[in-house]
Protein backbone atom coordinates (compact mmCIF):
# COMPACT_ATOMS: atom_id res chain seq x y z
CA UNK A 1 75.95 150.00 115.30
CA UNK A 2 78.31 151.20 118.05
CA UNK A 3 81.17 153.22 116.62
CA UNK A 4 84.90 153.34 118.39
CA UNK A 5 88.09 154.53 117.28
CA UNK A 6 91.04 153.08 119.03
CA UNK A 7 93.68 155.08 119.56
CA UNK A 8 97.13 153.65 119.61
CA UNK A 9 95.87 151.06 118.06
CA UNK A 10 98.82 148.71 117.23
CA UNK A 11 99.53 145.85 114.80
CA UNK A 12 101.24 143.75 117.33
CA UNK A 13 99.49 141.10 118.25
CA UNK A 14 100.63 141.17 121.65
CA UNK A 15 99.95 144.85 122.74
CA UNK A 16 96.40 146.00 124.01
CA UNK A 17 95.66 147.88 120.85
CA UNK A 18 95.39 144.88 118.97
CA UNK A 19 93.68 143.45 121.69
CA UNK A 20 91.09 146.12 121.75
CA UNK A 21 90.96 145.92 117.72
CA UNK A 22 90.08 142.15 117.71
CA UNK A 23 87.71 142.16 120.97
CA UNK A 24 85.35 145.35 119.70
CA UNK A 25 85.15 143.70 115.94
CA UNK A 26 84.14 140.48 117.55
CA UNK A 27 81.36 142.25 119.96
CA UNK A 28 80.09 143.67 116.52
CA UNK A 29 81.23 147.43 117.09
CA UNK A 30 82.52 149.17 113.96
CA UNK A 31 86.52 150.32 114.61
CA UNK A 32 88.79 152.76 113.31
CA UNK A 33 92.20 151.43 114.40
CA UNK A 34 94.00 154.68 114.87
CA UNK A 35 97.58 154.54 114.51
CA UNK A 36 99.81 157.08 112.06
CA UNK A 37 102.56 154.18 111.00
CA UNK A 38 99.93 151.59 109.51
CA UNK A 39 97.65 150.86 106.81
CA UNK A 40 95.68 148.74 108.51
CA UNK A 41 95.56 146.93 111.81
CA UNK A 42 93.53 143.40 111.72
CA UNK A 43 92.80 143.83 107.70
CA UNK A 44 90.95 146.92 109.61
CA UNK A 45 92.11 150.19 107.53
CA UNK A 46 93.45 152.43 109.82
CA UNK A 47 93.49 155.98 110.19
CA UNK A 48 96.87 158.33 111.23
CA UNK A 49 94.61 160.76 113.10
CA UNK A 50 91.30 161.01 114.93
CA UNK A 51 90.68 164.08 112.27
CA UNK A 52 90.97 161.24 109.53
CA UNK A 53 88.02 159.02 110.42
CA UNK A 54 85.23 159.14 107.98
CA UNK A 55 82.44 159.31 110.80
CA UNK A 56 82.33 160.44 114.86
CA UNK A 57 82.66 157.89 117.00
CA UNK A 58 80.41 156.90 119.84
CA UNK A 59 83.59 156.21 122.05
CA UNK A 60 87.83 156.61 121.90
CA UNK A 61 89.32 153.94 123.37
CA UNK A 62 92.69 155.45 124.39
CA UNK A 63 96.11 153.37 124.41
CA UNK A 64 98.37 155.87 124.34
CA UNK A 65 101.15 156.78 127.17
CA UNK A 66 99.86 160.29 128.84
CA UNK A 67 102.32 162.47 127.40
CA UNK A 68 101.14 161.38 124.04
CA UNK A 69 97.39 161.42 124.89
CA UNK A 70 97.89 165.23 125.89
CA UNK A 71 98.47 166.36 122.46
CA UNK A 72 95.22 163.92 121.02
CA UNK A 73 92.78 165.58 123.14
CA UNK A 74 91.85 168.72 121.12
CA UNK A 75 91.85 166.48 118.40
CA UNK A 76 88.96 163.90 120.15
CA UNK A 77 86.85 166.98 121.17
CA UNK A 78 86.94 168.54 117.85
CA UNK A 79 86.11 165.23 115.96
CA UNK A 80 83.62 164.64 119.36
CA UNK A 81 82.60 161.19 121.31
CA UNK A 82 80.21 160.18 123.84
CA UNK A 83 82.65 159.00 126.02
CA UNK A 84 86.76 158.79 126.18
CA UNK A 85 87.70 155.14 127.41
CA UNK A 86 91.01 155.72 129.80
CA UNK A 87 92.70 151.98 129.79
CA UNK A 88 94.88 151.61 132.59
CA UNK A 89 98.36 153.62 132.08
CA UNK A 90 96.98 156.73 129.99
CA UNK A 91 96.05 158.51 132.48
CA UNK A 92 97.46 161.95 134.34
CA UNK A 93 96.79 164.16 136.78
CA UNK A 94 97.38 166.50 133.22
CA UNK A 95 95.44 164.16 130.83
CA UNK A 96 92.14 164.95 133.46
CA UNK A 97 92.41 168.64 133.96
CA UNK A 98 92.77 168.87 129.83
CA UNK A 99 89.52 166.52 128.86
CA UNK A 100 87.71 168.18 132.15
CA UNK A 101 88.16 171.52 130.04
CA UNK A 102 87.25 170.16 126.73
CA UNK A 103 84.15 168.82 128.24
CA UNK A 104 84.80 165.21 127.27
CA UNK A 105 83.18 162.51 129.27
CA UNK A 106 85.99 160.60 130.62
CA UNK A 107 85.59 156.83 131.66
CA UNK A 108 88.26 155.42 133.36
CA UNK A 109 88.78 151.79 133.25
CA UNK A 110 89.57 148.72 131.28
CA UNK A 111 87.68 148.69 127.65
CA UNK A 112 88.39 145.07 127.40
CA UNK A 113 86.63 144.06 130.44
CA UNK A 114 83.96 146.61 130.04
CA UNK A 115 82.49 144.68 127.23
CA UNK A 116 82.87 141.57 128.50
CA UNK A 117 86.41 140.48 127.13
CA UNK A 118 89.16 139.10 129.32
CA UNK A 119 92.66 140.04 127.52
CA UNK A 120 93.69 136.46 128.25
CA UNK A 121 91.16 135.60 125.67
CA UNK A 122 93.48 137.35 122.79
């Protein structure tokens, strides 16, 4: 089974961490909601940091503003990943240069759509 953590994972229904939450449980992935402020997200438990997860994920699907993503990246490369999922507005011209150097294999586009979920389903 496919392993992702999403980071910025939010309990708001409306926001594309829940989104992301909902659409990877229903494509049969196992998630770790990560967000520091909640318990769970979903009836998911969450985690407050990517340290926190009980297992490495294959992917980090990232919705986090740039500026906050910066400081998560040393975090993701220690914990490791197969691939960093960049949804639309996390990424930087800094975000890049940092995972370049960490060695993280960046993929830059929609998670939602890359497994086959429109966010107007949610």
């Amino acid at each position: 089974m496919q392993r992702v953590a999403v980071l910025g994972a939010s309990t708001d229904r409306t926001k594309f961490g829940n989104k992301a939450v909902r659409a990877f449980s229903l494509k049969g992935y196992l998630v770790f909601p990560v967000n520091p402020k909640a318990a769970s997200v979903e009836e998911i438990p969450a985690f407050a940091t990517i340290r926190d997860l009980p297992e490495r994920p294959n992917i980090v699907s990232v919705y986090l503003p740039p500026a906050a993503l910066l400081g998560q990246l040393d975090e993701i490369a220690s914990k490791g990943c197969d691939e960093v999922w960049l949804n639309p507005g996390t990424v930087s011209p800094e975000v890049l240069r940092r995972a370049e150097a960490l060695q993280l294999k960046v993929v830059m586009d929609c998670s939602l759509l890359r497994i086959g979920v429109s966010p107007d389903d949610f």
